[in-house]
C-alpha atoms as a PDB file:
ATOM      1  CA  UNK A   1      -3.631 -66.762-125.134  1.00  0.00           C
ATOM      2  CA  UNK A   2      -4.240 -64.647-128.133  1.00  0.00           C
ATOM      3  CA  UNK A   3      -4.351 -61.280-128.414  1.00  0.00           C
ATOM      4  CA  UNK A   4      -7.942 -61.784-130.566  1.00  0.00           C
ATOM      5  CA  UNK A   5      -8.968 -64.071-128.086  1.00  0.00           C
ATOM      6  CA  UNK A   6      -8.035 -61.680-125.565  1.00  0.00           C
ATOM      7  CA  UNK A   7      -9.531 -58.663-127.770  1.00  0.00           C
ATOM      8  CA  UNK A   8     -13.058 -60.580-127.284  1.00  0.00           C
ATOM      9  CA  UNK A   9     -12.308 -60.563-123.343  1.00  0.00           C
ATOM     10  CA  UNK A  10     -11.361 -56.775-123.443  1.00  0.00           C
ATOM     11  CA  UNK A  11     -15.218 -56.486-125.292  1.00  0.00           C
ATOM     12  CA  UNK A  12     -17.109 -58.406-122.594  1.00  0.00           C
ATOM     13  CA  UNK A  13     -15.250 -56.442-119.855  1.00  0.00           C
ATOM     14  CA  UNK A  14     -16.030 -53.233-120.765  1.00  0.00           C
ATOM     15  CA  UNK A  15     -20.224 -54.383-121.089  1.00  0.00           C
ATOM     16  CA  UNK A  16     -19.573 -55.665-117.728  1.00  0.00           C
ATOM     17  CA  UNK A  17     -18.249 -52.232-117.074  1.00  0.00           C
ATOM     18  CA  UNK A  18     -20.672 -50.119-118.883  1.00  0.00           C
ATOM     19  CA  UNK A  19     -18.289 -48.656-121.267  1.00  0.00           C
ATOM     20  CA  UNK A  20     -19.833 -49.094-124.105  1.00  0.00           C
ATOM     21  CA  UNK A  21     -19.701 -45.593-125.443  1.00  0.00           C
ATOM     22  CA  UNK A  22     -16.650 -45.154-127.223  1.00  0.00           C
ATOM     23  CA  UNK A  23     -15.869 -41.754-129.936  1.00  0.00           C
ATOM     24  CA  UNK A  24     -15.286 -44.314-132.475  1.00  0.00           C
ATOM     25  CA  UNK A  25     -14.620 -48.429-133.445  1.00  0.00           C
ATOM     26  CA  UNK A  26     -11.313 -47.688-134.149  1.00  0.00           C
ATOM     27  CA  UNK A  27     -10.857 -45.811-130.852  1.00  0.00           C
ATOM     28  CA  UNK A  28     -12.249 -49.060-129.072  1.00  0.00           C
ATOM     29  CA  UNK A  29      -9.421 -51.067-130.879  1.00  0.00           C
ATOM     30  CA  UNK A  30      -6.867 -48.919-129.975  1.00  0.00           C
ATOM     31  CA  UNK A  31      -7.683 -48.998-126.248  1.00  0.00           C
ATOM     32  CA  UNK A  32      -7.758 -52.838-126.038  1.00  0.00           C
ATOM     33  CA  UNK A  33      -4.228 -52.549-127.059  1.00  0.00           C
ATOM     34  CA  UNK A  34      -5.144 -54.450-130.670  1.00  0.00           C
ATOM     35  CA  UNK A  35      -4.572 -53.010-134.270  1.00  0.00           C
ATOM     36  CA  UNK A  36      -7.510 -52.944-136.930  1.00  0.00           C
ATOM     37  CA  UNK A  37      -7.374 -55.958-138.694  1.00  0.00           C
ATOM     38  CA  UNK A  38      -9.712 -58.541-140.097  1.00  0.00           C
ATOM     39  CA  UNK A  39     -10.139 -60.536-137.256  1.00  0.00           C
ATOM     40  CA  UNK A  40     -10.499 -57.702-134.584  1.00  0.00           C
ATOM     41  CA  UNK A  41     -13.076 -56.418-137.298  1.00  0.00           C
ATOM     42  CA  UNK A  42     -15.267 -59.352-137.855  1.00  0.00           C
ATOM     43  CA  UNK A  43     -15.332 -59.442-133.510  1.00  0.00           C
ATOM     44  CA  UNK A  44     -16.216 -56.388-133.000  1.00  0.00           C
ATOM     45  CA  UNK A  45     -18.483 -56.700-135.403  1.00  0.00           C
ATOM     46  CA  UNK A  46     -20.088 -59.739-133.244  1.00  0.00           C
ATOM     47  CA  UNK A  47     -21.021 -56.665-130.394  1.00  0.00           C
ATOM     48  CA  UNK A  48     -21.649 -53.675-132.423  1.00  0.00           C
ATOM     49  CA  UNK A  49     -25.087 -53.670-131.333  1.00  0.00           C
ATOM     50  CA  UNK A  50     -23.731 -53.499-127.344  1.00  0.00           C
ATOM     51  CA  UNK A  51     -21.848 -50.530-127.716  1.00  0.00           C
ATOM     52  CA  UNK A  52     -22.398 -46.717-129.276  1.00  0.00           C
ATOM     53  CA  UNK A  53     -20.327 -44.934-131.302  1.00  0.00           C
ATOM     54  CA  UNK A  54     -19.976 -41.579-131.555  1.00  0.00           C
ATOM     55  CA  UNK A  55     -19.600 -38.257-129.521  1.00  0.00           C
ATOM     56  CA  UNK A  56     -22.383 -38.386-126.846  1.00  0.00           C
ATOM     57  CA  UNK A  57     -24.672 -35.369-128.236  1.00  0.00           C
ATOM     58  CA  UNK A  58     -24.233 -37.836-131.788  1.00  0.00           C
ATOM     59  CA  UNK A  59     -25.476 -40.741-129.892  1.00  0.00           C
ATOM     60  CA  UNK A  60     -28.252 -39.070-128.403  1.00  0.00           C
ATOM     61  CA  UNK A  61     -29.458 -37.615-131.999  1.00  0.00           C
ATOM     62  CA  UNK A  62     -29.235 -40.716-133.294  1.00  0.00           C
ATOM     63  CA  UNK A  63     -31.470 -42.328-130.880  1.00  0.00           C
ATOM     64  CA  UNK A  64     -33.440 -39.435-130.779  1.00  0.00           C
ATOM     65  CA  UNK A  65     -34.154 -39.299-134.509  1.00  0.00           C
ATOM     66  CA  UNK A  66     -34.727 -42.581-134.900  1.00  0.00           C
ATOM     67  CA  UNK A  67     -37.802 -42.765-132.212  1.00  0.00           C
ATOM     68  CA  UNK A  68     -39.020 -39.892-133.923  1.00  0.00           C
ATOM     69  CA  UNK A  69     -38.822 -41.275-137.224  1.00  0.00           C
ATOM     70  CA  UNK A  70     -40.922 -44.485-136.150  1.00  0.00           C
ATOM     71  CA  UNK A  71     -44.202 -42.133-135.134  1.00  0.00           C
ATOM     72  CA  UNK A  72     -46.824 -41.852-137.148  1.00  0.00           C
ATOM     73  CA  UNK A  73     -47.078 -38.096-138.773  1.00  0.00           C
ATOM     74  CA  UNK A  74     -48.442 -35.559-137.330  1.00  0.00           C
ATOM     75  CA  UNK A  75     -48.998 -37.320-133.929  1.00  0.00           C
ATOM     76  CA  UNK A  76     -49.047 -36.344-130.640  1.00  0.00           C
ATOM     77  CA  UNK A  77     -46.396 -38.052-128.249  1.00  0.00           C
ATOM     78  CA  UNK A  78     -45.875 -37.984-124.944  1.00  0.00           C
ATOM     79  CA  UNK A  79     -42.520 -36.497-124.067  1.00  0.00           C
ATOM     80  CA  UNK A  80     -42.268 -38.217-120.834  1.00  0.00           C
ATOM     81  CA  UNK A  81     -42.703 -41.501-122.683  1.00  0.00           C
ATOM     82  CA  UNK A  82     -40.575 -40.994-125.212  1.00  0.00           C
ATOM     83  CA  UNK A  83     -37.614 -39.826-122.970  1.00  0.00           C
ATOM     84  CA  UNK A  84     -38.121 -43.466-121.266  1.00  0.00           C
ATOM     85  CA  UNK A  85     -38.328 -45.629-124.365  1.00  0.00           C
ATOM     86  CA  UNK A  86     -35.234 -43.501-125.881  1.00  0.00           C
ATOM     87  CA  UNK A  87     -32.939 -43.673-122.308  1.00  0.00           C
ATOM     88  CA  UNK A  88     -33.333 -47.648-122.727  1.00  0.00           C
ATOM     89  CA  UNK A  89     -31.739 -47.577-126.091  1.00  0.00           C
ATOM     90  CA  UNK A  90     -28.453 -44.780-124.722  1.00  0.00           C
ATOM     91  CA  UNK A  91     -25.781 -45.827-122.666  1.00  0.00           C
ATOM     92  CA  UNK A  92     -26.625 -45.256-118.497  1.00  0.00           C
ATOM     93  CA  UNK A  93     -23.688 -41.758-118.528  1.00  0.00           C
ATOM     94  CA  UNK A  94     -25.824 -40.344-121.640  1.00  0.00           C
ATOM     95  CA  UNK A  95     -29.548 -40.154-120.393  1.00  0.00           C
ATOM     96  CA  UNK A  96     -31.836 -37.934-121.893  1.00  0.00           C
ATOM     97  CA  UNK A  97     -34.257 -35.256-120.240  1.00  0.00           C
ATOM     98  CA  UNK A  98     -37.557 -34.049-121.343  1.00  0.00           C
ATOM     99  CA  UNK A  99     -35.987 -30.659-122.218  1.00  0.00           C
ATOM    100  CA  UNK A 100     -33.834 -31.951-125.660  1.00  0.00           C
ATOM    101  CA  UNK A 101     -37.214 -33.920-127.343  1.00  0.00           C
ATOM    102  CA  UNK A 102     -39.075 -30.495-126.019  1.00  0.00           C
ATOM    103  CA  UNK A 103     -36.167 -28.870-128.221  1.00  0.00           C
ATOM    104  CA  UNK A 104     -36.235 -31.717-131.002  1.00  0.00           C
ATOM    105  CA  UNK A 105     -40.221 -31.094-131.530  1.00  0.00           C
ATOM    106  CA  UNK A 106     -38.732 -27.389-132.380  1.00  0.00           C
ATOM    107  CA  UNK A 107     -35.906 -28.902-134.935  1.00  0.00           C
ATOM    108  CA  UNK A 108     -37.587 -29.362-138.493  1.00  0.00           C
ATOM    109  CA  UNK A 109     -34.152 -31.141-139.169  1.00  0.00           C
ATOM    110  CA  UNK A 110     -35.500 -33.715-136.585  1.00  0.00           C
ATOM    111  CA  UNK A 111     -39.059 -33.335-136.288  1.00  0.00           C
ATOM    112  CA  UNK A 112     -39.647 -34.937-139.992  1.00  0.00           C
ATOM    113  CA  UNK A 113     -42.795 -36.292-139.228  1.00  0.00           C
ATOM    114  CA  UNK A 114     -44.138 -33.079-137.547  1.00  0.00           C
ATOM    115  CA  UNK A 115     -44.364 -34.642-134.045  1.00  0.00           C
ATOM    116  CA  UNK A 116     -46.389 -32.620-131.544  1.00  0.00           C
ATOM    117  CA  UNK A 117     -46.010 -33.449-127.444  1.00  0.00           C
ATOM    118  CA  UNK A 118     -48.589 -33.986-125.345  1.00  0.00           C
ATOM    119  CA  UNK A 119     -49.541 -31.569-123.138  1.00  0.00           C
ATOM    120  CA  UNK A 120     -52.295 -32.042-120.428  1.00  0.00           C
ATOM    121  CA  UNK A 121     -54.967 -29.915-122.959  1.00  0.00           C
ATOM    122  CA  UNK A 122     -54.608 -31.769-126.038  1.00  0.00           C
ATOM    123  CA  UNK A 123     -54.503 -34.828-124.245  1.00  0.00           C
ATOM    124  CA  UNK A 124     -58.009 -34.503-122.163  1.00  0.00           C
ATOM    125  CA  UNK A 125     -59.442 -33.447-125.244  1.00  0.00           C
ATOM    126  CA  UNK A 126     -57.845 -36.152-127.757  1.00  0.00           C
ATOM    127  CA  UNK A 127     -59.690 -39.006-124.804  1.00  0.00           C
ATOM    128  CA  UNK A 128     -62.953 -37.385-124.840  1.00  0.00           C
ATOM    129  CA  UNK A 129     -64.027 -39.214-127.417  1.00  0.00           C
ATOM    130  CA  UNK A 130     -63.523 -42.337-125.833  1.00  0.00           C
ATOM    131  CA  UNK A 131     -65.361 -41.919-122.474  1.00  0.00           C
ATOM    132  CA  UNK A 132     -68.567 -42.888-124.031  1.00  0.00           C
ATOM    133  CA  UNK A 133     -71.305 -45.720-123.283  1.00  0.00           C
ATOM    134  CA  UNK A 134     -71.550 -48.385-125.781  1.00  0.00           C
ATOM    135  CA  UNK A 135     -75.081 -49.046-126.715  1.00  0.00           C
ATOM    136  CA  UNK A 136     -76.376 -52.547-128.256  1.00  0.00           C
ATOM    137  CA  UNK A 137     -77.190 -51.081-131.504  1.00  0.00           C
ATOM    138  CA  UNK A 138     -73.352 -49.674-131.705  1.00  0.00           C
ATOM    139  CA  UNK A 139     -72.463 -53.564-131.084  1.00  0.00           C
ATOM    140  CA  UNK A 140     -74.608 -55.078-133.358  1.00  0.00           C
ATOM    141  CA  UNK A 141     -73.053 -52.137-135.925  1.00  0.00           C
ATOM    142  CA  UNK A 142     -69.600 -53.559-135.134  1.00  0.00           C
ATOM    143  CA  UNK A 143     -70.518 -57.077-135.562  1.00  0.00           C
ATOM    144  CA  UNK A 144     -71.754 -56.263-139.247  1.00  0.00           C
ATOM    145  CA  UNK A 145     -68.760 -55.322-140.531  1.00  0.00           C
ATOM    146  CA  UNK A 146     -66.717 -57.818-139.199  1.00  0.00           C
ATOM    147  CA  UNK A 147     -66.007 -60.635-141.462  1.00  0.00           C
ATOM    148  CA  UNK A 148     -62.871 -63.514-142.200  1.00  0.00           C
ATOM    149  CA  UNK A 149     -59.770 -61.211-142.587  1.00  0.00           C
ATOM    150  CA  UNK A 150     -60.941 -57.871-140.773  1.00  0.00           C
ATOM    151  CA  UNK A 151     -61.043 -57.982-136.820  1.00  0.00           C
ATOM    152  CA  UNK A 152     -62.795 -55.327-135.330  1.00  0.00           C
ATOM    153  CA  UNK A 153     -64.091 -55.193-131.371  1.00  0.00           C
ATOM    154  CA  UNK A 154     -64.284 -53.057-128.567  1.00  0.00           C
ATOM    155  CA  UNK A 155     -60.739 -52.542-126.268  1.00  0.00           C
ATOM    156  CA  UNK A 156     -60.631 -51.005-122.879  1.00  0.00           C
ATOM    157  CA  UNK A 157     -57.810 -48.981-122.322  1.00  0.00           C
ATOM    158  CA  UNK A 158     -54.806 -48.101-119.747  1.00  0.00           C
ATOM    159  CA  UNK A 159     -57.110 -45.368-118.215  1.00  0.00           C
ATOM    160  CA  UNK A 160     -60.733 -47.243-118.922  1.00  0.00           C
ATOM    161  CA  UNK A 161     -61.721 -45.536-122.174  1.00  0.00           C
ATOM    162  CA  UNK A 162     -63.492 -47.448-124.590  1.00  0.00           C
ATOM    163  CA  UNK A 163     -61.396 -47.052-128.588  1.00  0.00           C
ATOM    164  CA  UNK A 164     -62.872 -49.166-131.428  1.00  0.00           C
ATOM    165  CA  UNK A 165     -59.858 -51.756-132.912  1.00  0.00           C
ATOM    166  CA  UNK A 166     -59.498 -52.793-136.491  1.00  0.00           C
ATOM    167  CA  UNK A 167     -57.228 -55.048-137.478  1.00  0.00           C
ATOM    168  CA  UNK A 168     -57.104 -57.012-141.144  1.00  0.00           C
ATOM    169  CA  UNK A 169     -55.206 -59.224-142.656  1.00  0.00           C
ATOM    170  CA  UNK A 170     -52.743 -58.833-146.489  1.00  0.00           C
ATOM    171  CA  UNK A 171     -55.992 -59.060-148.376  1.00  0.00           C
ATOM    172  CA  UNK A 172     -57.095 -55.668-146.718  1.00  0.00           C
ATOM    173  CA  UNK A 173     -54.253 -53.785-146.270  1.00  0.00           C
ATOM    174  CA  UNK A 174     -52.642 -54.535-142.798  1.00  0.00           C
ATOM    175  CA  UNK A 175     -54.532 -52.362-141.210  1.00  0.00           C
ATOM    176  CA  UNK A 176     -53.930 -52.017-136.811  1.00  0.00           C
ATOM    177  CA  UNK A 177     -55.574 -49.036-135.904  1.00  0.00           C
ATOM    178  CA  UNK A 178     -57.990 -47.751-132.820  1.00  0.00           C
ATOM    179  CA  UNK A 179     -60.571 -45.183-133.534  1.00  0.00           C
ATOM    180  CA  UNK A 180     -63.003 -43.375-131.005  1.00  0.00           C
ATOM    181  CA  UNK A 181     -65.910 -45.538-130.793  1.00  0.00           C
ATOM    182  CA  UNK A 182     -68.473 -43.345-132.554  1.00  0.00           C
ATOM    183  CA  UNK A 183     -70.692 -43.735-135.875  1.00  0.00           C
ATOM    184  CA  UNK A 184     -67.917 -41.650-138.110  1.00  0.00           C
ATOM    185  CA  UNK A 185     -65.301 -43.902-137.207  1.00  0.00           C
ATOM    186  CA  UNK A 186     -67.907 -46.729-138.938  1.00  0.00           C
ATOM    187  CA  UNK A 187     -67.928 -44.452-141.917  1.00  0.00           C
ATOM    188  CA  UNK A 188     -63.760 -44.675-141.867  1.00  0.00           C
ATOM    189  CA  UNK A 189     -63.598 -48.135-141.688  1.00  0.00           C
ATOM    190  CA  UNK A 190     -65.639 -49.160-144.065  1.00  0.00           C
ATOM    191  CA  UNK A 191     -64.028 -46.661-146.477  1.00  0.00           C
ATOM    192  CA  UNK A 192     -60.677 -47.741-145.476  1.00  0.00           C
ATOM    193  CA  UNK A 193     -61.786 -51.724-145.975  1.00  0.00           C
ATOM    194  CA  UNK A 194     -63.597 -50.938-149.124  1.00  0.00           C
ATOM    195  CA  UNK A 195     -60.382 -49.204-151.156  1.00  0.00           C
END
């Protein structure tokens, strides 16, 4: 048996394991008992995406920064939610807690998109404008504007709001957005399909 055949074995074993966070790739190599080389390179290569590397507050950044860089700007997100979307990307011995994104929101050098969380205020009044009753007229409204290329209806949501989708196709900009189903958010969309 070879040792790069065995190197691959050493890889799989410590998935199995969960020991996939390791200070370094070199570090990895050097525990399986293997020297850096092309082959042992172009394998490890094969499960990079299994295993982190880096010092655990590094790994935890990373991950961190990254979610934070996928929000929208100035959103609001909800730091419970966030924590649990985050954990699934870290390694099982390097969970987060809501207390680092709590302290992340404060960090300009992570915060880039000026990320607010949710707190129980903001968030009752951010679905206010959804609990509404949805009168003919508003339907008729929303079946005016829709035409081949831009999708718009009614969705119900997790909690039983009411938020007005819009979807369109290349030829009007990608848009996939929900807006509070009122007459201003008309006003938007027809700006926004018109430009």
């Amino acid at each position: 048996m070879s040792k790069q055949f065995d190197f691959r074995d050493f890889l799989e074993d410590q998935i199995k394991k969960g020991k996939t966070e390791w200070g370094s790739r070199s570090e990895l190599i050097r525990f399986s008992g293997n020297k850096a080389n092309g082959h042992i390179n172009r394998v490890l290569k094969e499960y990079e995406n299994k295993f982190k590397f880096g010092s655990v507050i590094e790994i935890k950044n990373k991950e961190i920064y990254k979610y934070f860089k996928s929000q929208p700007k100035n959103s609001l997100i909800s730091v419970e939610g966030a924590v649990k979307i985050i954990n699934k990307n870290l390694p099982k011995d390097a969970q987060i807690s809501e207390t680092i994104i709590y302290n992340r929101l404060d960090d300009p050098k992570f915060n880039i998109n000026n990320l607010k969380g949710q707190t129980l205020d903001n968030q009752v009044s951010k679905t206010a404008a959804y609990k509404v009753k949805i009168s003919d007229s508003f339907k008729e409204q929303l079946r005016k504007i829709r035409k081949p290329g831009i999708y718009l209806y009614l969705e119900t949501t997790q909690i039983g709001n009411t938020t007005l989708r819009l979807k369109t196709n290349d030829e009007y900009g990608n848009i996939d957005r929900s807006f509070p189903p009122n007459e201003n958010s008309f006003k938007i969309i027809k700006k926004l399909i018109n430009e």
